[in-house]
C-alpha atoms as a PDB file:
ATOM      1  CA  UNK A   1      31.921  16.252 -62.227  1.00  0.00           C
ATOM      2  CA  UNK A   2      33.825  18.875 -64.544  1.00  0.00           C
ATOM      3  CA  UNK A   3      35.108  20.569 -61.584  1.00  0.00           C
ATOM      4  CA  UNK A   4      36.673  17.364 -60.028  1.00  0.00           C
ATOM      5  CA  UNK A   5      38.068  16.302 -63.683  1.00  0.00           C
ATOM      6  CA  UNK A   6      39.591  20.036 -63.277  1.00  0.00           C
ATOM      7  CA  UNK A   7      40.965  19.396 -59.774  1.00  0.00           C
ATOM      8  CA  UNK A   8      42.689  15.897 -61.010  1.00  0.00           C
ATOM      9  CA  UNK A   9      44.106  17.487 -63.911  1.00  0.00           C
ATOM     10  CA  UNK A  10      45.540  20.328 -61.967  1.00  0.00           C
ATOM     11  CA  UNK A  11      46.648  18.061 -59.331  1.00  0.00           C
ATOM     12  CA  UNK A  12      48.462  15.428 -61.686  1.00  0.00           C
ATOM     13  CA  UNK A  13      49.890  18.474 -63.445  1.00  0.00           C
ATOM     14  CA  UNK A  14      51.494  19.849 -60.000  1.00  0.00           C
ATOM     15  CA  UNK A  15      52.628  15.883 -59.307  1.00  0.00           C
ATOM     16  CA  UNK A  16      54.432  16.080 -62.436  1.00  0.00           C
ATOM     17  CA  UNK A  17      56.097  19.270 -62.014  1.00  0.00           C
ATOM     18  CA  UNK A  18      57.440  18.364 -58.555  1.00  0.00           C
ATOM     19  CA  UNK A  19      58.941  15.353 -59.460  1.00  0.00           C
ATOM     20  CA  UNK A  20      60.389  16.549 -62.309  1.00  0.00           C
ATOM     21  CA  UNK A  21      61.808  20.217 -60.121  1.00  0.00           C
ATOM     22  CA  UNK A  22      63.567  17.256 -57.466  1.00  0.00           C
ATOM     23  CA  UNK A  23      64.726  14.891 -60.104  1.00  0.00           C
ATOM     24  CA  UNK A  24      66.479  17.055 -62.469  1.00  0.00           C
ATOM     25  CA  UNK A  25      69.582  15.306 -62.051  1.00  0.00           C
ATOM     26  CA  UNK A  26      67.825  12.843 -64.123  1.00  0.00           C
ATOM     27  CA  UNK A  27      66.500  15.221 -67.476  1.00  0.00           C
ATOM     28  CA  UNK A  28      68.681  17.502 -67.901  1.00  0.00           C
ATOM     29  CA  UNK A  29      72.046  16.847 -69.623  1.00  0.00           C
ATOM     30  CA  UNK A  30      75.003  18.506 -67.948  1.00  0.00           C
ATOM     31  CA  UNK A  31      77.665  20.874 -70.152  1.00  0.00           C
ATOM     32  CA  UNK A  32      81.237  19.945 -70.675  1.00  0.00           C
ATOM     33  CA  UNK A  33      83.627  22.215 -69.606  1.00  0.00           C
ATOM     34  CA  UNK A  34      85.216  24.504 -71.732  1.00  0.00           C
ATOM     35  CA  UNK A  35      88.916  23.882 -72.915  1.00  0.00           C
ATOM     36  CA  UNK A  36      89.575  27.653 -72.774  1.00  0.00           C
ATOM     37  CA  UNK A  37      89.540  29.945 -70.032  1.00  0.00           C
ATOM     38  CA  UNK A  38      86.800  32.673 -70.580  1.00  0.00           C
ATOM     39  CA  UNK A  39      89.410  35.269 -69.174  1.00  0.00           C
ATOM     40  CA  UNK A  40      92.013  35.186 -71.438  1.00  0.00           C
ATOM     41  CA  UNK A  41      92.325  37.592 -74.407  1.00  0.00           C
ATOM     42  CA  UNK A  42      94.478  36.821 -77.395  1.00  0.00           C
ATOM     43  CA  UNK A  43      96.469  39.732 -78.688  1.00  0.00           C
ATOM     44  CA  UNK A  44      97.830  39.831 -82.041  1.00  0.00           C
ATOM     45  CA  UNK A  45     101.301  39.924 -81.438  1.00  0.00           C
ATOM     46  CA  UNK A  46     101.130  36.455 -79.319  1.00  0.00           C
ATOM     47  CA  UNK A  47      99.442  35.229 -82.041  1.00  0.00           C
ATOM     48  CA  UNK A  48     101.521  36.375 -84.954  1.00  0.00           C
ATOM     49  CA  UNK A  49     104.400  34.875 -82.177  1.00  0.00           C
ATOM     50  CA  UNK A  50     102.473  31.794 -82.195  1.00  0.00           C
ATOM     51  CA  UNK A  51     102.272  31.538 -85.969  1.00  0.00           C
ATOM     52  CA  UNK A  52     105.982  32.088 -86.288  1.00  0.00           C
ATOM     53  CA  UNK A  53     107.045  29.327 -83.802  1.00  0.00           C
ATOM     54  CA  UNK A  54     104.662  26.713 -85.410  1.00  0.00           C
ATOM     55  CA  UNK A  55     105.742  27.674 -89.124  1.00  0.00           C
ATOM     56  CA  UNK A  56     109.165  27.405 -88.240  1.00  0.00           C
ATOM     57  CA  UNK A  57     110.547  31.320 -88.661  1.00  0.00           C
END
């Protein structure tokens, strides 16, 4: 009787897992993009330039 408690545990366990594995569209929340590029580098000069044009120099 333990054993087949065991078994049904295990096998509701796997069950779970599977559905869960093909339904992750469902569970897991999907990132927003990111408004920057993650190749661009900002040197200081553009952004002492940058500075300058918004400040009104």
């Amino acid at each position: 009787m333990p054993l087949f408690l065991l078994g049904l545990l295990v096998g509701a366990s796997v069950a779970i897992y599977m559905y869960l594995l093909n339904n992750q569209d469902r569970f897991v929340k999907k990132n927003a993009p990111p408004n920057d590029p993650f190749n661009v580098i900002y040197l200081p000069a553009d952004l002492e330039a940058y500075k300058k044009a918004h400040r009104g120099e």
